[in-house]
Protein backbone atom coordinates (compact mmCIF):
# COMPACT_ATOMS: atom_id res chain seq x y z
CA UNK A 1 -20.24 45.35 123.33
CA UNK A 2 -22.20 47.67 125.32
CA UNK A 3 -19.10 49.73 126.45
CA UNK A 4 -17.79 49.99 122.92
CA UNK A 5 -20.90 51.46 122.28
CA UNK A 6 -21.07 54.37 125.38
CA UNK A 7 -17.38 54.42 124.11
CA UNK A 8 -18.34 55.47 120.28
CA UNK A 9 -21.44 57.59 121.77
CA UNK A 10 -18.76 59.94 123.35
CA UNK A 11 -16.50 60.25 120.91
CA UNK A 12 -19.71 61.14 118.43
CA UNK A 13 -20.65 64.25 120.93
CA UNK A 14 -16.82 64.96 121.70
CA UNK A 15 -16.17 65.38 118.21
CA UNK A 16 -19.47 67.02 117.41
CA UNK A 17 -18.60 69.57 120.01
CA UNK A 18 -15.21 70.38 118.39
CA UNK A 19 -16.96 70.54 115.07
CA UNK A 20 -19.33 72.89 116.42
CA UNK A 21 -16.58 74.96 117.93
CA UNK A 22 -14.75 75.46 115.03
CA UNK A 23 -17.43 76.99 112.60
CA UNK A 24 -18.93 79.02 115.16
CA UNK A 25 -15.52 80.78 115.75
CA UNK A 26 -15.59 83.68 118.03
CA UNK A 27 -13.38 86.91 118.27
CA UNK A 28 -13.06 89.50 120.99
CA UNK A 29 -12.27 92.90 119.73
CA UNK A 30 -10.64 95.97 121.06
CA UNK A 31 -12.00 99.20 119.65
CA UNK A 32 -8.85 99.24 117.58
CA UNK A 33 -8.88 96.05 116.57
CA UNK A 34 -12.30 96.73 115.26
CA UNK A 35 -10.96 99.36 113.60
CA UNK A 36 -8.21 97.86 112.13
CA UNK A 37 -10.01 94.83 110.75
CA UNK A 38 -12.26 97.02 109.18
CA UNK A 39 -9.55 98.66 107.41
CA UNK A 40 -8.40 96.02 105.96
CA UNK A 41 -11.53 93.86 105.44
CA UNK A 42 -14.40 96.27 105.30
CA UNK A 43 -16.10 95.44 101.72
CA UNK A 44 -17.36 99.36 101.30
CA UNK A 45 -13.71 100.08 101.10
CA UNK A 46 -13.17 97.27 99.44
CA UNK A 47 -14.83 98.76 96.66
CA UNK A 48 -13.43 102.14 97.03
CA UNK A 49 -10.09 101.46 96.79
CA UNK A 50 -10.70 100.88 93.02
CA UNK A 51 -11.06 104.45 92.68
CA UNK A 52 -7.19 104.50 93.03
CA UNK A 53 -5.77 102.30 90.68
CA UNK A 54 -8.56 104.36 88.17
CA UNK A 55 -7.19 107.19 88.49
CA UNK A 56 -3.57 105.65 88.05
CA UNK A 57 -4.47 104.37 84.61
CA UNK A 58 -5.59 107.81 83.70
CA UNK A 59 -1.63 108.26 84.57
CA UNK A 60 -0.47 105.76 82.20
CA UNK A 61 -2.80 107.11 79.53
CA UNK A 62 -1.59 110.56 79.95
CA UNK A 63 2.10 109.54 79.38
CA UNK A 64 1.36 107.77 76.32
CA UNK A 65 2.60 109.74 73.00
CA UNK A 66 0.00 110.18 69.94
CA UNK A 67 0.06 107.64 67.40
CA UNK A 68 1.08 107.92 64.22
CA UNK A 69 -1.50 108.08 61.22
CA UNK A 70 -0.92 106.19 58.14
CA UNK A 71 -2.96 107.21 55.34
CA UNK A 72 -4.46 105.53 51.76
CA UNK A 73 -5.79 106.88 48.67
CA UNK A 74 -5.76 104.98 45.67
CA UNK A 75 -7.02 106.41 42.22
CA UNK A 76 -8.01 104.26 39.62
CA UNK A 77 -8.59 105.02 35.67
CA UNK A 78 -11.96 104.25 34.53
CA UNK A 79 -12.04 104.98 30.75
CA UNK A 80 -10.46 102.08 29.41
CA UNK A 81 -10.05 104.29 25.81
CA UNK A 82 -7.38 106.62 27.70
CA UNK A 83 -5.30 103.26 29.26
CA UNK A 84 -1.89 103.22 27.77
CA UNK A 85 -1.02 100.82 24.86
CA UNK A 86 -0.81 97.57 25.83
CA UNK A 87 -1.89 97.79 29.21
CA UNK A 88 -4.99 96.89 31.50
CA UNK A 89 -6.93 98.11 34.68
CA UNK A 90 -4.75 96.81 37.05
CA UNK A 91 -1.36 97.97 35.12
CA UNK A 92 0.54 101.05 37.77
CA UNK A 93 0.22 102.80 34.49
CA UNK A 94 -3.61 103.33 35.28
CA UNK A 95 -3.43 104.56 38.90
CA UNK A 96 -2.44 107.41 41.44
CA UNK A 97 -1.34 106.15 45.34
CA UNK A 98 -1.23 108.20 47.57
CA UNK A 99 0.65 107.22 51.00
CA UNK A 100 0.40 109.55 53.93
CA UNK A 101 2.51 109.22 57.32
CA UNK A 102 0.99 111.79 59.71
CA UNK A 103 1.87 112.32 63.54
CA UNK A 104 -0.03 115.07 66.43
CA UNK A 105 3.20 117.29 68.14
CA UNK A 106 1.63 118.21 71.36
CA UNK A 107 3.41 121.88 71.99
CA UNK A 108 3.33 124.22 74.57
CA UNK A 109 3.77 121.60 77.66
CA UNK A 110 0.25 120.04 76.79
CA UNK A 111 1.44 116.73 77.63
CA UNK A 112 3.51 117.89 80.36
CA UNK A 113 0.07 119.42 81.73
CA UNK A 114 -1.87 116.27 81.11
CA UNK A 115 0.51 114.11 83.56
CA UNK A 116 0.84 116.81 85.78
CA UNK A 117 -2.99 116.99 85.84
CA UNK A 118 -3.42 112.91 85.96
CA UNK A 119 -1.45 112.66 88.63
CA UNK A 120 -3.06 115.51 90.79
CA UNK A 121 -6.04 113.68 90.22
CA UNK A 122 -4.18 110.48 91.84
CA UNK A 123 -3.43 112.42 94.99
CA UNK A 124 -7.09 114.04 95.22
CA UNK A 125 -8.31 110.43 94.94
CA UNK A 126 -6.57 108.97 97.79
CA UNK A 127 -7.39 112.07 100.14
CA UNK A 128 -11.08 110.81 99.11
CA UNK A 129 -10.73 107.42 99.90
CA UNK A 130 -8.77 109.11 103.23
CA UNK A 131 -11.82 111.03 104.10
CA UNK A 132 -14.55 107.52 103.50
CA UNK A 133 -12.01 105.85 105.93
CA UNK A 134 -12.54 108.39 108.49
CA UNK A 135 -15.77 108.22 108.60
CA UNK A 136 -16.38 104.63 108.11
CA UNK A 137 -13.72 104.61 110.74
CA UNK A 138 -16.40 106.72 112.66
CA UNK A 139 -19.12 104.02 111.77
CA UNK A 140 -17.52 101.36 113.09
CA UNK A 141 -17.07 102.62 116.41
CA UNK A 142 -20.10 103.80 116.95
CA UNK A 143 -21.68 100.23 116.45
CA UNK A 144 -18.56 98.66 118.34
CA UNK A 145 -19.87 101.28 121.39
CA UNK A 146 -23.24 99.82 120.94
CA UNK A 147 -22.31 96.55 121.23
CA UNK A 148 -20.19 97.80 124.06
CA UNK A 149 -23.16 98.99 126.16
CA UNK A 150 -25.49 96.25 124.91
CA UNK A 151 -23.06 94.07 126.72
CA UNK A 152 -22.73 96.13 129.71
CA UNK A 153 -26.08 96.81 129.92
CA UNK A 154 -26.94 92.55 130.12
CA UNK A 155 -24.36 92.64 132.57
CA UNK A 156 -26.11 94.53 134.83
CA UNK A 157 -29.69 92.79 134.47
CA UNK A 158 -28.58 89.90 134.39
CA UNK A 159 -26.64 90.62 138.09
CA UNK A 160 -30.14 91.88 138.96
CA UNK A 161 -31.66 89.00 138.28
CA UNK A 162 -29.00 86.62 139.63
CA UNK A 163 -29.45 88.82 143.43
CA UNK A 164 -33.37 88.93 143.01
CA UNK A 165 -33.68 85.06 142.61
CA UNK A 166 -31.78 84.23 145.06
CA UNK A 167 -34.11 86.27 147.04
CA UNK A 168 -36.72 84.41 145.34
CA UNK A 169 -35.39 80.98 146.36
CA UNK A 170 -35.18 82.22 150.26
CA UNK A 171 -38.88 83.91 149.66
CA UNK A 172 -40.51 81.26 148.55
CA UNK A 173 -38.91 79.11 151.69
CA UNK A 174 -40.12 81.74 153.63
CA UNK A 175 -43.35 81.68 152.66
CA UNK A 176 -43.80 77.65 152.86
CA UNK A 177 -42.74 78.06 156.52
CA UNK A 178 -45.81 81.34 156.60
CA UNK A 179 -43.19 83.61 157.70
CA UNK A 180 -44.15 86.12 154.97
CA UNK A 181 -47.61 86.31 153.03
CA UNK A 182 -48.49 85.61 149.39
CA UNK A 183 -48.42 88.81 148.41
CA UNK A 184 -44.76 89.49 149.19
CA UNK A 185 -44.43 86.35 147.09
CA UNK A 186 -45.99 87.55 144.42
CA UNK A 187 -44.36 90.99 144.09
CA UNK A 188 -40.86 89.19 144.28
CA UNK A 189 -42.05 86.69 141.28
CA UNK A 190 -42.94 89.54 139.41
CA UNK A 191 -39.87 91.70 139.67
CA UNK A 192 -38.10 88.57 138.46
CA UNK A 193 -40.20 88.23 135.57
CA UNK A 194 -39.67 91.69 135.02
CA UNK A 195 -35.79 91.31 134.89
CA UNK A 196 -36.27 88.05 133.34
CA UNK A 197 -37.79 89.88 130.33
CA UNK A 198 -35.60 92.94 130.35
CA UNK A 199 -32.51 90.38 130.17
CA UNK A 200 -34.34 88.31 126.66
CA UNK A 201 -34.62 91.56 125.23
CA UNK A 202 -30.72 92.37 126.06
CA UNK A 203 -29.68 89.39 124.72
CA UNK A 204 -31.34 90.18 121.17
CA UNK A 205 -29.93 93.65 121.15
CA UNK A 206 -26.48 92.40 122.06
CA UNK A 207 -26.55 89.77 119.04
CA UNK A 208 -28.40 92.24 116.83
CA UNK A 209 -25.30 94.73 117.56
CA UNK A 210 -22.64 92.04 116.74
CA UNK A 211 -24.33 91.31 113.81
CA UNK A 212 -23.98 94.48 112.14
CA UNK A 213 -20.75 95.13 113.65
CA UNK A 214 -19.33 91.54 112.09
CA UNK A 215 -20.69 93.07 108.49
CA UNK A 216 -18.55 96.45 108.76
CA UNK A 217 -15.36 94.31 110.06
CA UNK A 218 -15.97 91.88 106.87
CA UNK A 219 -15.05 89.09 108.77
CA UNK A 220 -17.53 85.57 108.86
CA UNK A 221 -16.35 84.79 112.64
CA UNK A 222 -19.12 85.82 115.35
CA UNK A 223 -17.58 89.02 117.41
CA UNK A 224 -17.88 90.38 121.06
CA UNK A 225 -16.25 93.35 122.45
CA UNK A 226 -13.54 93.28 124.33
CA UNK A 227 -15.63 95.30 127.46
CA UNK A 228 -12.26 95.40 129.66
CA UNK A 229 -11.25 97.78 127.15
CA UNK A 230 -10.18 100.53 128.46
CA UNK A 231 -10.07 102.75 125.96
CA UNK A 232 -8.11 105.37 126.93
CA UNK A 233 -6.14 106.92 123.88
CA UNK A 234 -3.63 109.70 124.72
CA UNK A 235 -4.94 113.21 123.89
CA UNK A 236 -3.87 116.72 123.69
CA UNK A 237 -5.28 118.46 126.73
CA UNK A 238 -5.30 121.77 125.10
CA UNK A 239 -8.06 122.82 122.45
CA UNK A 240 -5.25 124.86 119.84
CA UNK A 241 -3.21 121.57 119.69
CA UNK A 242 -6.27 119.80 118.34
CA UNK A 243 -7.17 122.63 116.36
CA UNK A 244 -3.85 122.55 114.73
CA UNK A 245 -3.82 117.95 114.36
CA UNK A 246 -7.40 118.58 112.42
CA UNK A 247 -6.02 121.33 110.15
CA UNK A 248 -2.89 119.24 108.96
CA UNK A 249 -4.51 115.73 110.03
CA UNK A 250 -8.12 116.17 108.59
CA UNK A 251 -8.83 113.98 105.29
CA UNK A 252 -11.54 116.26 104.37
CA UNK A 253 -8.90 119.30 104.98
CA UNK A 254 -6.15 117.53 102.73
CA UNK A 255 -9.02 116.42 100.18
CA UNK A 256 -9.65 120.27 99.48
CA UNK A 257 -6.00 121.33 98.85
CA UNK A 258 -5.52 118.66 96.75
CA UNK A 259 -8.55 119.40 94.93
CA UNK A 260 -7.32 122.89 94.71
CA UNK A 261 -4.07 121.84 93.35
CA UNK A 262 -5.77 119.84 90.84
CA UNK A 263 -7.98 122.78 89.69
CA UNK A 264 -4.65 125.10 89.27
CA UNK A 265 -2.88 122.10 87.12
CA UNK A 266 -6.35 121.65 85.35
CA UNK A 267 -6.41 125.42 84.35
CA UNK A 268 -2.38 125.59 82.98
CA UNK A 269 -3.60 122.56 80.46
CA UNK A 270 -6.87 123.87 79.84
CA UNK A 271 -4.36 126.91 78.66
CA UNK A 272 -2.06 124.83 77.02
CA UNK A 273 -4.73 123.49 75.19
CA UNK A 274 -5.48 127.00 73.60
CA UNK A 275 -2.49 126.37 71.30
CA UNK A 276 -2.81 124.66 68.23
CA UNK A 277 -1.56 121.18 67.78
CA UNK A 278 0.24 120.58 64.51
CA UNK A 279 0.60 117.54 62.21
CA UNK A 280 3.18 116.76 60.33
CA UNK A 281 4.44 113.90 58.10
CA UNK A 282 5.72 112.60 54.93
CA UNK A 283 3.80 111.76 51.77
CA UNK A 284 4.85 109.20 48.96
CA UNK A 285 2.31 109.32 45.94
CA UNK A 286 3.18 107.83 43.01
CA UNK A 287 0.89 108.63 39.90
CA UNK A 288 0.79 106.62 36.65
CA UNK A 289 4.54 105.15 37.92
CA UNK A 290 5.68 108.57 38.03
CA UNK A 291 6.96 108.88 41.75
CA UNK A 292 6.30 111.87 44.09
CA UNK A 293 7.72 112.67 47.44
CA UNK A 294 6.40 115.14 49.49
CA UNK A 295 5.62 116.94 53.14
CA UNK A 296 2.26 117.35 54.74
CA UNK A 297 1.90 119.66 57.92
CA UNK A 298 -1.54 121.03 58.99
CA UNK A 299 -3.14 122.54 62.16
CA UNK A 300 -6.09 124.26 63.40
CA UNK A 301 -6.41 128.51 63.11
CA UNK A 302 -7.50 129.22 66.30
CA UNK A 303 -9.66 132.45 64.94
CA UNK A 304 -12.60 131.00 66.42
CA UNK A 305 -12.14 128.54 69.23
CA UNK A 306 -9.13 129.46 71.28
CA UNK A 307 -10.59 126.59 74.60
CA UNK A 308 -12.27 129.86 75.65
CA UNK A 309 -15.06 127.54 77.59
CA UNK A 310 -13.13 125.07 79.48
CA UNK A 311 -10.13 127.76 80.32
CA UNK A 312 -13.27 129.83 81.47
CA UNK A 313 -15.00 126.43 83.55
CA UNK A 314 -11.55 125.99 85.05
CA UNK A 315 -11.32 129.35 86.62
CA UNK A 316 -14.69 129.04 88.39
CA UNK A 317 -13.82 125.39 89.22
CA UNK A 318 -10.44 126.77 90.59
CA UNK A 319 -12.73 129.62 92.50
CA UNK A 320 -15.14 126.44 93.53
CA UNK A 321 -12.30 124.77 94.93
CA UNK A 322 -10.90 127.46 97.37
CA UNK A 323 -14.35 128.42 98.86
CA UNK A 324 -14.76 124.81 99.56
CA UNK A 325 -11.21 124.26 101.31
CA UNK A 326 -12.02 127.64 103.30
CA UNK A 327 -15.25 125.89 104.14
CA UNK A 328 -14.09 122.67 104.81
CA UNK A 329 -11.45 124.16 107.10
CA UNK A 330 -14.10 126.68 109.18
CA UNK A 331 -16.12 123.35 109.75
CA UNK A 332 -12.66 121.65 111.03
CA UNK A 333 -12.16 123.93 113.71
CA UNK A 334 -15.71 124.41 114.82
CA UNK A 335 -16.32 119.97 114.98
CA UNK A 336 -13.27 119.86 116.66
CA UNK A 337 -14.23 122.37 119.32
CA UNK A 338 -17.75 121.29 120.09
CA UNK A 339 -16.80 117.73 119.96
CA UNK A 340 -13.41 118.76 123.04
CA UNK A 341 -16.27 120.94 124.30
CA UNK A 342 -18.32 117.52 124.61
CA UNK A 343 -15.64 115.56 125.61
CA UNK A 344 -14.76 117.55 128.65
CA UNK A 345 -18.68 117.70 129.55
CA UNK A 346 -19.12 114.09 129.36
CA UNK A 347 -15.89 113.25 130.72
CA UNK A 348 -16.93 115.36 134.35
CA UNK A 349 -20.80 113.56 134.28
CA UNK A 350 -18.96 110.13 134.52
CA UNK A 351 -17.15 111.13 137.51
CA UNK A 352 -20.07 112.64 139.11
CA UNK A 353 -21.66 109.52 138.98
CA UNK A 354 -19.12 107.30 140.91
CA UNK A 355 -20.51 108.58 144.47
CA UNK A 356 -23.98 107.89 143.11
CA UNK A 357 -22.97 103.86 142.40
CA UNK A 358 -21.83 103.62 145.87
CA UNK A 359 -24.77 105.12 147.65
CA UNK A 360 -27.24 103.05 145.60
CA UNK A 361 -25.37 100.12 145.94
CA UNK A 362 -24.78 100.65 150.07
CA UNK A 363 -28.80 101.73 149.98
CA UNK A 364 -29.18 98.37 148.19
CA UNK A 365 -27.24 96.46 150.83
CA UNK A 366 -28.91 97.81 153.90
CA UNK A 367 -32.43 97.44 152.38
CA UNK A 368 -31.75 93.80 151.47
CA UNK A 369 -30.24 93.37 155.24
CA UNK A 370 -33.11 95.10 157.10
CA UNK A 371 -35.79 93.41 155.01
CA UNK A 372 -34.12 89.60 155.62
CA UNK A 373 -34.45 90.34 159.29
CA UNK A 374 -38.00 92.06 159.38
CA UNK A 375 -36.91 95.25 159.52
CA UNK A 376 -38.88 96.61 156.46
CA UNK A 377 -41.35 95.57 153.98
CA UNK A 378 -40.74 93.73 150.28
CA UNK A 379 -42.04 96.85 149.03
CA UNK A 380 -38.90 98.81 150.09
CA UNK A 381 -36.05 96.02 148.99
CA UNK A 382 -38.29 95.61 145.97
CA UNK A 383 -37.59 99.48 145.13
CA UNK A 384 -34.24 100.09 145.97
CA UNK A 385 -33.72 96.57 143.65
CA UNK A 386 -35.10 98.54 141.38
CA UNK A 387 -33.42 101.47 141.67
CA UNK A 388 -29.82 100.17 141.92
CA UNK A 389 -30.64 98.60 138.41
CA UNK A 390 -31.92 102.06 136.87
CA UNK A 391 -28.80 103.73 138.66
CA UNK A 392 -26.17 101.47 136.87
CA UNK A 393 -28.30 101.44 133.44
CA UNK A 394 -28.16 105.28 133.57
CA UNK A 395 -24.18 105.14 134.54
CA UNK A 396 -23.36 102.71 131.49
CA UNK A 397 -25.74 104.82 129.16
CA UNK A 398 -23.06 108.31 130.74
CA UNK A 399 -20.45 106.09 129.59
CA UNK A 400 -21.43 105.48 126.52
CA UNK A 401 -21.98 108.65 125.84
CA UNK A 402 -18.54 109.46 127.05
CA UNK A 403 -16.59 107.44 125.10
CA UNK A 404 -18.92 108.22 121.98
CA UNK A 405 -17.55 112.11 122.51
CA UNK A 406 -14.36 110.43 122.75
CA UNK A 407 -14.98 108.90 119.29
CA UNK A 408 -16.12 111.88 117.96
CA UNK A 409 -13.00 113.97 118.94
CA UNK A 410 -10.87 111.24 117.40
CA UNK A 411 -12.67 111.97 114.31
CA UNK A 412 -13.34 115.24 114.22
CA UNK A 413 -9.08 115.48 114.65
CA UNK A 414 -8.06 112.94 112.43
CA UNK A 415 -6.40 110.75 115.04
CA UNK A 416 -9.19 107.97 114.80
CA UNK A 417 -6.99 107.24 110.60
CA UNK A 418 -3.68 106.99 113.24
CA UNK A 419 -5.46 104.63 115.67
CA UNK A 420 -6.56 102.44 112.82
CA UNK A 421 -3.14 102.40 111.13
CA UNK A 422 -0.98 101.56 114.24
């Protein structure tokens, strides 16, 4: 009885542990897996991706034809003294009808504008939606790097801490067996509760990073970056190849010809528009049973308005729209050339740093050596303990800071849409 029991316990925690497992699901992320999920997950685009089928069903209503207008008056005879022998109110005899069958002609390629015009609008929409998937694209990156260096930066204190309490273990020995004072004691303990701190407040950063990094990838599964990542994505090395990827590549870029294109087709139908429409249709009015047949055509003389406004709004919107494409494409060229500029910078600071690592991390060794066998004080391990940890916190924070100018590059060129879409 008592082994069925032990025997039911385990299964209880076994299964408890699976359980456990499966709704706290975890996923490791590449930066372009990031980015990808967030393409196709992200709720901010989501929601802008509505925009599109919007401005599709402005589409749909442009290509729809005017209906036709059907039309009713009915006269009626009031003075019962003029009714015709024999009849009453309601006798044909008494009454006009009047039956009117009207349709709008749109002339002078206004509908042919209209389409043109809705779907312009269709193409300027998706270059928007384009350009808020760059730089959410952007966004997502740059919290991905955080939680990148978050993790790299635990990493490190937390290898800190592991070498200083072991250390601590042979220290405290030591000092039970009065082969070093209470006062080395002490400083060790309080390095370690130094690092011990430094690594608790790591650890809430790192899982404050993931946190907002699982809301922009959409996804309910706890992340972590993938930190073997190398993330090295192929480049031109020159700065007029990049210049000439943002200036074809560049949402922002194809946003404003679009929009320009839309302002041209906007001002032919505002143009169009200028014309008259006539209606025309057929009449059938029979009065007092007597039938009539007849033709009805109208339209507006355009002696007064002739769309003089709008034509005259579409010209200065068509004006607005080529400053803002030569504007948009001056501040292509200089992002992408500060952001190579920075790439190249931060790109040489990382290597300089590599000889750095080793000396503080041979400076570490010896230290720790000499000081085990009495060769120097606590003080002096204590320090270069110290100082290997601020040496490696300010290499991660160069790397960061590297691959954040490689972000910005990717955007500022357009590749970072490619890298998302692969």
């Amino acid at each position: 009885m008592q082994l069925n029991f032990i025997y039911m316990l385990r299964l209880t925690v076994l299964l408890g542990t699976l359980g456990s497992g499966t709704a706290h699901a975890q996923a490791t992320y590449s930066l372009q897996k990031a980015l990808q999920t967030a393409r196709a997950n992200n709720p901010v685009l989501a929601a802008e991706r509505l925009n599109i089928g919007v401005a599709e069903a402005d589409v749909a209503t442009a290509r729809l034809h005017p209906n036709p207008m059907l039309n009713n008056q009915t006269l009626q005879l009031l003075q019962s003294s003029a009714f015709p022998s024999e009849t009453r109110w309601y006798n044909a005899d008494n009454r006009q009808v009047w039956w009117q069958l009207t349709k709008v002609f749109p002339v002078a390629g206004q509908r042919r504008n209209q389409i043109a015009t809705a779907q312009r609008n269709v193409v300027f929409t998706e270059k928007l939606y384009a350009e808020t998937e760059r730089n959410l694209y952007l966004d997502v990156a740059s919290k991905w790097l955080e939680a990148w260096a978050a993790r790299k930066q635990l990493d490190v204190i937390e290898s800190a801490q592991t070498n200083l309490d072991s250390l601590l273990n042979a220290n405290r020995y030591r000092y039970e067996k009065e082969v070093i004072s209470q006062t080395d004691l002490f400083r060790t303990e309080l390095l370690a509760k130094q690092f011990a701190l430094q690594a608790q407040t790591a650890r809430q950063d790192l899982q404050n990073r993931q946190q907002e990094l699982r809301w922009m990838l959409g996804t309910t599964d706890s992340v972590r970056v993938d930190t073997a990542d190398a993330f090295a994505f192929a480049l031109p090395t020159d700065l007029e190849s990049l210049l000439a990827q943002g200036a074809q590549a560049r949402s922002d870029v194809q946003a404003g010809r679009a929009l320009l294109d839309l302002s041209e087709s906007n001002l032919r139908l505002q143009k169009s528009l200028a014309v008259p429409q006539p209606e025309v249709g057929f009449i059938w009015n029979p009065q007092n049973t007597l039938p009539y047949f007849g033709i009805y055509a109208t339209m507006d003389l355009p002696l007064f308005n002739r769309n003089q406004g709008e034509i005259q709004k579409s010209n200065v919107l068509k004006e607005q729209a080529r400053r803002q494409l030569d504007a948009v494409q001056s501040l292509s060229q200089t992002e992408i050339a500060v952001a190579f500029a920075d790439y190249r910078q931060q790109g040489q600071n990382v290597q300089a740093y590599q000889p750095i690592l080793e000396q503080s991390q041979v400076i570490l060794d010896n230290v720790r050596y000499a000081y085990l066998r009495g060769g120097t004080t606590i003080v002096d391990y204590l320090e270069a303990q110290r100082s290997w940890l601020e040496t490696r916190q300010q290499y991660y924070d160069t790397v960061q800071a590297f691959k954040q100018s490689h972000v910005r590059l990717l955007h500022a060129t357009g590749f970072i849409q490619q890298l998302a879409q692969q």
